[in-house]
PDB file of N, CA and C in Angstrom:
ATOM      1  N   UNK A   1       6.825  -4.103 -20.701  1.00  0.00           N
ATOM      2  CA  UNK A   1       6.470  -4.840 -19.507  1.00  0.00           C
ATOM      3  C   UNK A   1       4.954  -4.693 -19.287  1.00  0.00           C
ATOM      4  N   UNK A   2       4.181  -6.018 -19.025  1.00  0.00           N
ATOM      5  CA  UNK A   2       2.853  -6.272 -18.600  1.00  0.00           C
ATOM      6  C   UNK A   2       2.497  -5.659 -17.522  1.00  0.00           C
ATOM      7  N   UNK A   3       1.523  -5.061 -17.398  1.00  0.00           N
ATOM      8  CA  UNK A   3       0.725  -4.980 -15.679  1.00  0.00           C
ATOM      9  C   UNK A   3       0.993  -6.199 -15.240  1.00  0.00           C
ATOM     10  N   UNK A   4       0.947  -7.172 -15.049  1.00  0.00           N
ATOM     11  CA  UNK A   4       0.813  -8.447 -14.742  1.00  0.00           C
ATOM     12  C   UNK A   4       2.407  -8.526 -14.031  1.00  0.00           C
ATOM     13  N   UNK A   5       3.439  -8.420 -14.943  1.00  0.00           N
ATOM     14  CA  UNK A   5       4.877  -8.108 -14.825  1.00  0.00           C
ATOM     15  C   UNK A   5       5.170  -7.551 -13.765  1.00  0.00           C
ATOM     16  N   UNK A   6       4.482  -6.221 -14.088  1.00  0.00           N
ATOM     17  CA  UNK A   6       5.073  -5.049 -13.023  1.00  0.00           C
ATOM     18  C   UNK A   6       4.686  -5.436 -11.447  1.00  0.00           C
ATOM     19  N   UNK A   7       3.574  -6.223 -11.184  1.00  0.00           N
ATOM     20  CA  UNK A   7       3.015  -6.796  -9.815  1.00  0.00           C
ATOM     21  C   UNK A   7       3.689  -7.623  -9.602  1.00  0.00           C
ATOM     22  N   UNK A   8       4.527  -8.348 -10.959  1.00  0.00           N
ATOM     23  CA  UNK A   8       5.081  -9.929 -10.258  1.00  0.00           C
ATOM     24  C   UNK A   8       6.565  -9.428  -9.782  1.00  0.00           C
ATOM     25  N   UNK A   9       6.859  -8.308 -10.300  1.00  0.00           N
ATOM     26  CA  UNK A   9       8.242  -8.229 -10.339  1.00  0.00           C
ATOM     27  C   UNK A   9       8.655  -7.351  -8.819  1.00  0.00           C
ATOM     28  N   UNK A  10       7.752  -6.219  -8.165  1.00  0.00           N
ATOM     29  CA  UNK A  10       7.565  -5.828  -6.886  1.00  0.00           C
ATOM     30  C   UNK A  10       6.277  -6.087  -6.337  1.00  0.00           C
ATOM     31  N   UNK A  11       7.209  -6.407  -5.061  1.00  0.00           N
ATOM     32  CA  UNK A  11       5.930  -6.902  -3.872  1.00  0.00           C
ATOM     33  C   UNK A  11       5.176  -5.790  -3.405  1.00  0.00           C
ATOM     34  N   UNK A  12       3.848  -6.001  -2.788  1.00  0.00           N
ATOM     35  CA  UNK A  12       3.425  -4.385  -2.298  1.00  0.00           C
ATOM     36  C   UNK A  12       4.493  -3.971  -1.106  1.00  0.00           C
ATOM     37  N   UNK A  13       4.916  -4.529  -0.441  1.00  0.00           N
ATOM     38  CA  UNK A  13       6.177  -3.885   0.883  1.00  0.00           C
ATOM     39  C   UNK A  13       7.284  -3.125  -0.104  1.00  0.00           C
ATOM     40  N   UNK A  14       7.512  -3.824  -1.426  1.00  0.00           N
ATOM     41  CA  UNK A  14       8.936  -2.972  -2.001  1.00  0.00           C
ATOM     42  C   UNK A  14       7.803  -1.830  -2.473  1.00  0.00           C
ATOM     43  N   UNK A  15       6.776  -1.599  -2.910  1.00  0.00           N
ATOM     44  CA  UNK A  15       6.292  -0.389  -3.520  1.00  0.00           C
ATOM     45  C   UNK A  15       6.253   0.564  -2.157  1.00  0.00           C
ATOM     46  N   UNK A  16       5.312   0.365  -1.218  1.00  0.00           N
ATOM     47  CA  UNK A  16       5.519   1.293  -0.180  1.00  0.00           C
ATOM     48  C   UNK A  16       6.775   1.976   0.161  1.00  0.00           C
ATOM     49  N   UNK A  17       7.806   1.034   0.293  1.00  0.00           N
ATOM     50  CA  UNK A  17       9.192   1.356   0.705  1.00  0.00           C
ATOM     51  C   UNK A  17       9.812   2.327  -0.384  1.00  0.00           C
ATOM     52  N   UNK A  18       9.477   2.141  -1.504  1.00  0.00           N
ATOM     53  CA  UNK A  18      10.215   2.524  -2.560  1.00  0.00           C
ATOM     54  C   UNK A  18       9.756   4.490  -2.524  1.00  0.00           C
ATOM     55  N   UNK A  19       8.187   4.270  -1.807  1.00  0.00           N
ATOM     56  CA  UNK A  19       7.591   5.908  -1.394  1.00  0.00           C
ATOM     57  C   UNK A  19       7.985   6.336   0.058  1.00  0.00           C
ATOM     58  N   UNK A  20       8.742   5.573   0.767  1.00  0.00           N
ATOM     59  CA  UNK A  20       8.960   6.221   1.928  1.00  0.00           C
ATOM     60  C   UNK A  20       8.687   5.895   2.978  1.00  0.00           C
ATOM     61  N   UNK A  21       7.569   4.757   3.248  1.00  0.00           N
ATOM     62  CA  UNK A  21       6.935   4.592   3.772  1.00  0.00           C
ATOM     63  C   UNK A  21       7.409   3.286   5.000  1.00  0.00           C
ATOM     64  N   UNK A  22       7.196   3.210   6.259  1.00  0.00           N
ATOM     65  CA  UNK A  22       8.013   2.625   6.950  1.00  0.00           C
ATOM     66  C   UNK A  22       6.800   1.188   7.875  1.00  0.00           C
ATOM     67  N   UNK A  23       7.590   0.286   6.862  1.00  0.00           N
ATOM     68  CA  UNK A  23       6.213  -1.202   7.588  1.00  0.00           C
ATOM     69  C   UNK A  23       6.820  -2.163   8.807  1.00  0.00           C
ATOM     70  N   UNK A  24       5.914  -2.079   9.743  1.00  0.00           N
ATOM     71  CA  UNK A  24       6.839  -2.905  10.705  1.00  0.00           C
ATOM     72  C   UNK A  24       6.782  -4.514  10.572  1.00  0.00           C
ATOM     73  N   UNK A  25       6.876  -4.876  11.449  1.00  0.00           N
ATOM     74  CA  UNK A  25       7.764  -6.411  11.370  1.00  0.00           C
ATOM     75  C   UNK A  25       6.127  -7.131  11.405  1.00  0.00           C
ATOM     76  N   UNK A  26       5.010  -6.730  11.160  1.00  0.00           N
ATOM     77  CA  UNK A  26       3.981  -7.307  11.361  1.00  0.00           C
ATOM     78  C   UNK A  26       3.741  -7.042  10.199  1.00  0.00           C
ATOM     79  N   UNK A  27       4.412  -5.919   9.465  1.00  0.00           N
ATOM     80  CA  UNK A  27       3.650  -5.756   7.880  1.00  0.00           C
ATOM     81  C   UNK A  27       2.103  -4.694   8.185  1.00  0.00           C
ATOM     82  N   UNK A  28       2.743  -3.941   9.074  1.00  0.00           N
ATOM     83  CA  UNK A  28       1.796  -2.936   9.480  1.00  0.00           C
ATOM     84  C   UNK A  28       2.377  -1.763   9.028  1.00  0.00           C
ATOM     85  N   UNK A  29       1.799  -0.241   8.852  1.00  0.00           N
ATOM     86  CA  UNK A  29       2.045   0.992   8.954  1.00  0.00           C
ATOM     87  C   UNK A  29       0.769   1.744   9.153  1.00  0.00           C
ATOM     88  N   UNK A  30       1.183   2.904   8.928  1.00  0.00           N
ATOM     89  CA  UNK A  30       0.213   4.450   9.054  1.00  0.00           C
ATOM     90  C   UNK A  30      -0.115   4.484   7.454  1.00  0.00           C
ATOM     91  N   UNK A  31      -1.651   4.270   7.963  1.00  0.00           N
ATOM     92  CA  UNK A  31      -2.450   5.027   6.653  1.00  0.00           C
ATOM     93  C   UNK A  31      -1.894   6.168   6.060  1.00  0.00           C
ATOM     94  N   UNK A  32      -1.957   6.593   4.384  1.00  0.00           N
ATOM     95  CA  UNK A  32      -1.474   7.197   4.047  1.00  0.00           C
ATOM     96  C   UNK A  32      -3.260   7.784   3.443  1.00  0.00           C
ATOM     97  N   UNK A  33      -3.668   7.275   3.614  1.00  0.00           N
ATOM     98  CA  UNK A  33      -5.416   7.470   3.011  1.00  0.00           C
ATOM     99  C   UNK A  33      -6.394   8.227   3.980  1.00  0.00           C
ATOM    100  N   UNK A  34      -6.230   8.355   5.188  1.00  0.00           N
ATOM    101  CA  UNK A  34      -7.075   8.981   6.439  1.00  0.00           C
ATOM    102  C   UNK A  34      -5.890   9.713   7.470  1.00  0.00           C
ATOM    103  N   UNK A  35      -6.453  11.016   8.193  1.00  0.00           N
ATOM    104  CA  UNK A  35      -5.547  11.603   8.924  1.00  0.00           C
ATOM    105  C   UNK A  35      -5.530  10.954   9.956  1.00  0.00           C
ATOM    106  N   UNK A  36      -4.716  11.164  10.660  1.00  0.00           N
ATOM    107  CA  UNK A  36      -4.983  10.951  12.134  1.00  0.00           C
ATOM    108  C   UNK A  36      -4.899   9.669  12.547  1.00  0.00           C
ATOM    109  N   UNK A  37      -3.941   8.896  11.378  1.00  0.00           N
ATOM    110  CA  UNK A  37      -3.737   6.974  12.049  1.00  0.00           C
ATOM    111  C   UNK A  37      -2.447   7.272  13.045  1.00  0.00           C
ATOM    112  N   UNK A  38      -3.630   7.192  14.117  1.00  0.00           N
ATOM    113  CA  UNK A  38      -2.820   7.191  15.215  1.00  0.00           C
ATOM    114  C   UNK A  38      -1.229   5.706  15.716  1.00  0.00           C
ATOM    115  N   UNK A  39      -2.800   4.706  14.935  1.00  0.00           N
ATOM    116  CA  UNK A  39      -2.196   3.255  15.082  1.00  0.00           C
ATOM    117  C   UNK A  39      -1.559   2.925  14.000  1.00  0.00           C
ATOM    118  N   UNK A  40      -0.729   2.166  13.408  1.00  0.00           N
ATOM    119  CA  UNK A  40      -0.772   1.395  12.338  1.00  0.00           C
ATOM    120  C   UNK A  40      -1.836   0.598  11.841  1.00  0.00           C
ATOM    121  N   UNK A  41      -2.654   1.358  11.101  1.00  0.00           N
ATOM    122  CA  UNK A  41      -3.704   0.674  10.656  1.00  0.00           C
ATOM    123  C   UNK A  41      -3.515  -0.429   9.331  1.00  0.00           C
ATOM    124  N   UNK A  42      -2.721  -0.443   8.193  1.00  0.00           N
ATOM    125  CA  UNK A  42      -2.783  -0.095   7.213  1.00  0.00           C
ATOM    126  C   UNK A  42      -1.631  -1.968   7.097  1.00  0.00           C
ATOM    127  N   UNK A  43      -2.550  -3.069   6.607  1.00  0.00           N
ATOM    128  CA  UNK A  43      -1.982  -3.951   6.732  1.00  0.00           C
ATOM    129  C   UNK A  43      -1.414  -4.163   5.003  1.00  0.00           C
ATOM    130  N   UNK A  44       0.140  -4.669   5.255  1.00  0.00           N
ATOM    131  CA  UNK A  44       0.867  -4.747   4.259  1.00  0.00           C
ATOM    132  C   UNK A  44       0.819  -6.455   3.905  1.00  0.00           C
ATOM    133  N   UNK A  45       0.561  -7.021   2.684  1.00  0.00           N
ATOM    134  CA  UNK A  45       0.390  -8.721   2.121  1.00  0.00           C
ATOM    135  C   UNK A  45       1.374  -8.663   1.150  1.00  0.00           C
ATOM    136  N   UNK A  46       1.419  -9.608   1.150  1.00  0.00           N
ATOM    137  CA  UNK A  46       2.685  -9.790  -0.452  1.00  0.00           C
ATOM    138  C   UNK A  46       1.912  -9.168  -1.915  1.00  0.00           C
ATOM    139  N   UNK A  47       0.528  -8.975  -2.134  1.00  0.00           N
ATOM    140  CA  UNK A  47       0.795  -8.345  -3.147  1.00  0.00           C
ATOM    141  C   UNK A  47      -0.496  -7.077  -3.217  1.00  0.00           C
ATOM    142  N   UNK A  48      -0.930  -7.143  -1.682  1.00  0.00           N
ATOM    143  CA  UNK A  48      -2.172  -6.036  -1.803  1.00  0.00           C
ATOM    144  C   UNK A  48      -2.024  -5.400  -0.459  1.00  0.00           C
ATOM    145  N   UNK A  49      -3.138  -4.381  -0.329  1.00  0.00           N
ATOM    146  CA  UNK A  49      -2.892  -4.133   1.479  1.00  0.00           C
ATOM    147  C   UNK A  49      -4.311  -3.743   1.735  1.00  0.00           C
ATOM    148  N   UNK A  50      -4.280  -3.476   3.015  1.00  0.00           N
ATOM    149  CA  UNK A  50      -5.835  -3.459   3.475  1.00  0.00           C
ATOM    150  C   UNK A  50      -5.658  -2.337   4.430  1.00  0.00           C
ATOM    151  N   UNK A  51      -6.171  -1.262   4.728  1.00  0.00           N
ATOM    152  CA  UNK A  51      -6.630  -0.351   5.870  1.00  0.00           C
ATOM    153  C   UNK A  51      -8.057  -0.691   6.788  1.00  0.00           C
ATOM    154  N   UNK A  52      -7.686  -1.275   7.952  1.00  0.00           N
ATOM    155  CA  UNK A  52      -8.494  -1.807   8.627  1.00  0.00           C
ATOM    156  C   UNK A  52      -9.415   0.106   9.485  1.00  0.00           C
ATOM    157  N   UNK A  53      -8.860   0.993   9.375  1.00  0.00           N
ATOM    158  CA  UNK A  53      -9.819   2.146   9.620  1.00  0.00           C
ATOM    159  C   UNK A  53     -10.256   2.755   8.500  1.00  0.00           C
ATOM    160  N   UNK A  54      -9.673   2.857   7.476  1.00  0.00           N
ATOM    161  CA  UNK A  54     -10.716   3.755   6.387  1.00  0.00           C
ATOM    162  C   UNK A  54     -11.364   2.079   5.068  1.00  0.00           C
ATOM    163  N   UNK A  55     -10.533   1.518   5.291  1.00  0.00           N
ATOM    164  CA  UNK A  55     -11.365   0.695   4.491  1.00  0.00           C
ATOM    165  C   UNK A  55     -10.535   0.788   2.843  1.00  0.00           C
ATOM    166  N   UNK A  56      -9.705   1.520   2.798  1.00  0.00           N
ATOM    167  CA  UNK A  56      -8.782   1.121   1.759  1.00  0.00           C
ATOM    168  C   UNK A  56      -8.455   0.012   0.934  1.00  0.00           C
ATOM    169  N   UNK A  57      -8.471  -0.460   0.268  1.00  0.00           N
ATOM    170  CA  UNK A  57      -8.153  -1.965  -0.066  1.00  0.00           C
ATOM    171  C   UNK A  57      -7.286  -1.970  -1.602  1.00  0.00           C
ATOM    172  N   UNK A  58      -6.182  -2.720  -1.945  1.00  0.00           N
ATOM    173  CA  UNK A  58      -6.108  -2.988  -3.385  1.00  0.00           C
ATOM    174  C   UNK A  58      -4.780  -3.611  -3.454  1.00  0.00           C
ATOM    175  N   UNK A  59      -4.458  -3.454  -4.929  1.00  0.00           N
ATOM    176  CA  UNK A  59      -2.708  -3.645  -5.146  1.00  0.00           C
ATOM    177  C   UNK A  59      -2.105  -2.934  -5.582  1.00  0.00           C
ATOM    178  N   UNK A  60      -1.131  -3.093  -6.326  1.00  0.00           N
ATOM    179  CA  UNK A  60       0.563  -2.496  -5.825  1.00  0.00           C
ATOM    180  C   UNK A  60       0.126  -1.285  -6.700  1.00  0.00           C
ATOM    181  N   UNK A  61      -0.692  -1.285  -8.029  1.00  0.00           N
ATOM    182  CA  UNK A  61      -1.215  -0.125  -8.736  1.00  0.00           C
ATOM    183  C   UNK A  61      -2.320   0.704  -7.923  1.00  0.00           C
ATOM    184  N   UNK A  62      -3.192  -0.029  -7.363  1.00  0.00           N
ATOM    185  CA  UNK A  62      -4.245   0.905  -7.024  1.00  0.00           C
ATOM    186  C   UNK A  62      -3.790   1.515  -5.850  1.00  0.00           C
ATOM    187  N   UNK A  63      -2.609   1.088  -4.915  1.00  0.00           N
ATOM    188  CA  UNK A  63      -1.866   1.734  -3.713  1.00  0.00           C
ATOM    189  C   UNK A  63      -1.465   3.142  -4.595  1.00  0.00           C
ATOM    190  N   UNK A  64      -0.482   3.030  -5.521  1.00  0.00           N
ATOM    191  CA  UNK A  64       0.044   4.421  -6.288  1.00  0.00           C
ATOM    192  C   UNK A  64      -0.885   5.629  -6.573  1.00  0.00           C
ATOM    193  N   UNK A  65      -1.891   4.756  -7.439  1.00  0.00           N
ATOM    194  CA  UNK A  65      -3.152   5.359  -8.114  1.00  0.00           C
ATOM    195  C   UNK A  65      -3.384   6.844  -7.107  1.00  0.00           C
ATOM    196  N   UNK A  66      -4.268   5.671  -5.705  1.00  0.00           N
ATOM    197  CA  UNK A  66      -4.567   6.206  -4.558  1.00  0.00           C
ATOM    198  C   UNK A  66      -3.535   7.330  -4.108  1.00  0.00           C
ATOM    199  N   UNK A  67      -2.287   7.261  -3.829  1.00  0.00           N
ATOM    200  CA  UNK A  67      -1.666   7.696  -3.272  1.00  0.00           C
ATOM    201  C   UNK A  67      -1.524   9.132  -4.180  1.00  0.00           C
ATOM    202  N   UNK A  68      -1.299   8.884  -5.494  1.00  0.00           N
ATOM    203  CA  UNK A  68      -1.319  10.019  -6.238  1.00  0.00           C
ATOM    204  C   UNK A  68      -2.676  10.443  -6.376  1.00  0.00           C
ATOM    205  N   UNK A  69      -3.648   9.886  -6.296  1.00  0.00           N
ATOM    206  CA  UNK A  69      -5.150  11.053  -6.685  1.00  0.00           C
ATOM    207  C   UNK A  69      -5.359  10.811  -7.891  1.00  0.00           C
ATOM    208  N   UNK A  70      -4.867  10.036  -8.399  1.00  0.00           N
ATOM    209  CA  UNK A  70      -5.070   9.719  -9.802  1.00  0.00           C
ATOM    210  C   UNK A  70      -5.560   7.941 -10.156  1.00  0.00           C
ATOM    211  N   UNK A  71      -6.377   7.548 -11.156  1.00  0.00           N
ATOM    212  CA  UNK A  71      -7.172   6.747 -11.555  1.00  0.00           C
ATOM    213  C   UNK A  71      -6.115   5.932 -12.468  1.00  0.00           C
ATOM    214  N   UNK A  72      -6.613   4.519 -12.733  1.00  0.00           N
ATOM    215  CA  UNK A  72      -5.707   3.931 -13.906  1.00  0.00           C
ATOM    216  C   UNK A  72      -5.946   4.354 -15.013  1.00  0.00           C
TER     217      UNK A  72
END
C-alpha cells in the first residue's frame, strides 16, 4: 500500500479516533501538541488538521509523526 493509499483510505477524523482522541460535531478537539488547550483548539478537515493556538498543521502522517516524536 502507497502513502497516497494509506491517506485515501482513512480520513484524518478516523486517524485521531483510531488514537483516542474525541472530535466534536464541529470537527474540533484538544491539542495534543501544546499543554493547557483549555479550548478545543485543534481543527479536524477531511484529510489534514490545523491547531489554531500552537500552529500545528499537516496530514493524517504528519498528525502520527507529531504525535509520536518521530519524523517520516
Amino acid at each position: 500500500m502507497t502513502l497516497e493509499e494509506v491517506k485515501e483510505a482513512y480520513s484524518m477524523r478516523d486517524v485521531v479516533e483510531m488514537y483516542g482522541f474525541e472530535v466534536n460535531r464541529a470537527g474540533m478537539m484538544h491539542c495534543p501538541f501544546h499543554q493547557n488547550d483549555k479550548d478545543a483548539s485543534l481543527k479536524i478537515y477531511k484529510k489534514d488538521f490545523h491547531c489554531f493556538g500552537c500552529g500545528a498543521h499537516g496530514d493524517q502522517i504528519d498528525f502520527v509523526a507529531k504525535l509520536n516524536g518521530v519524523s517520516f
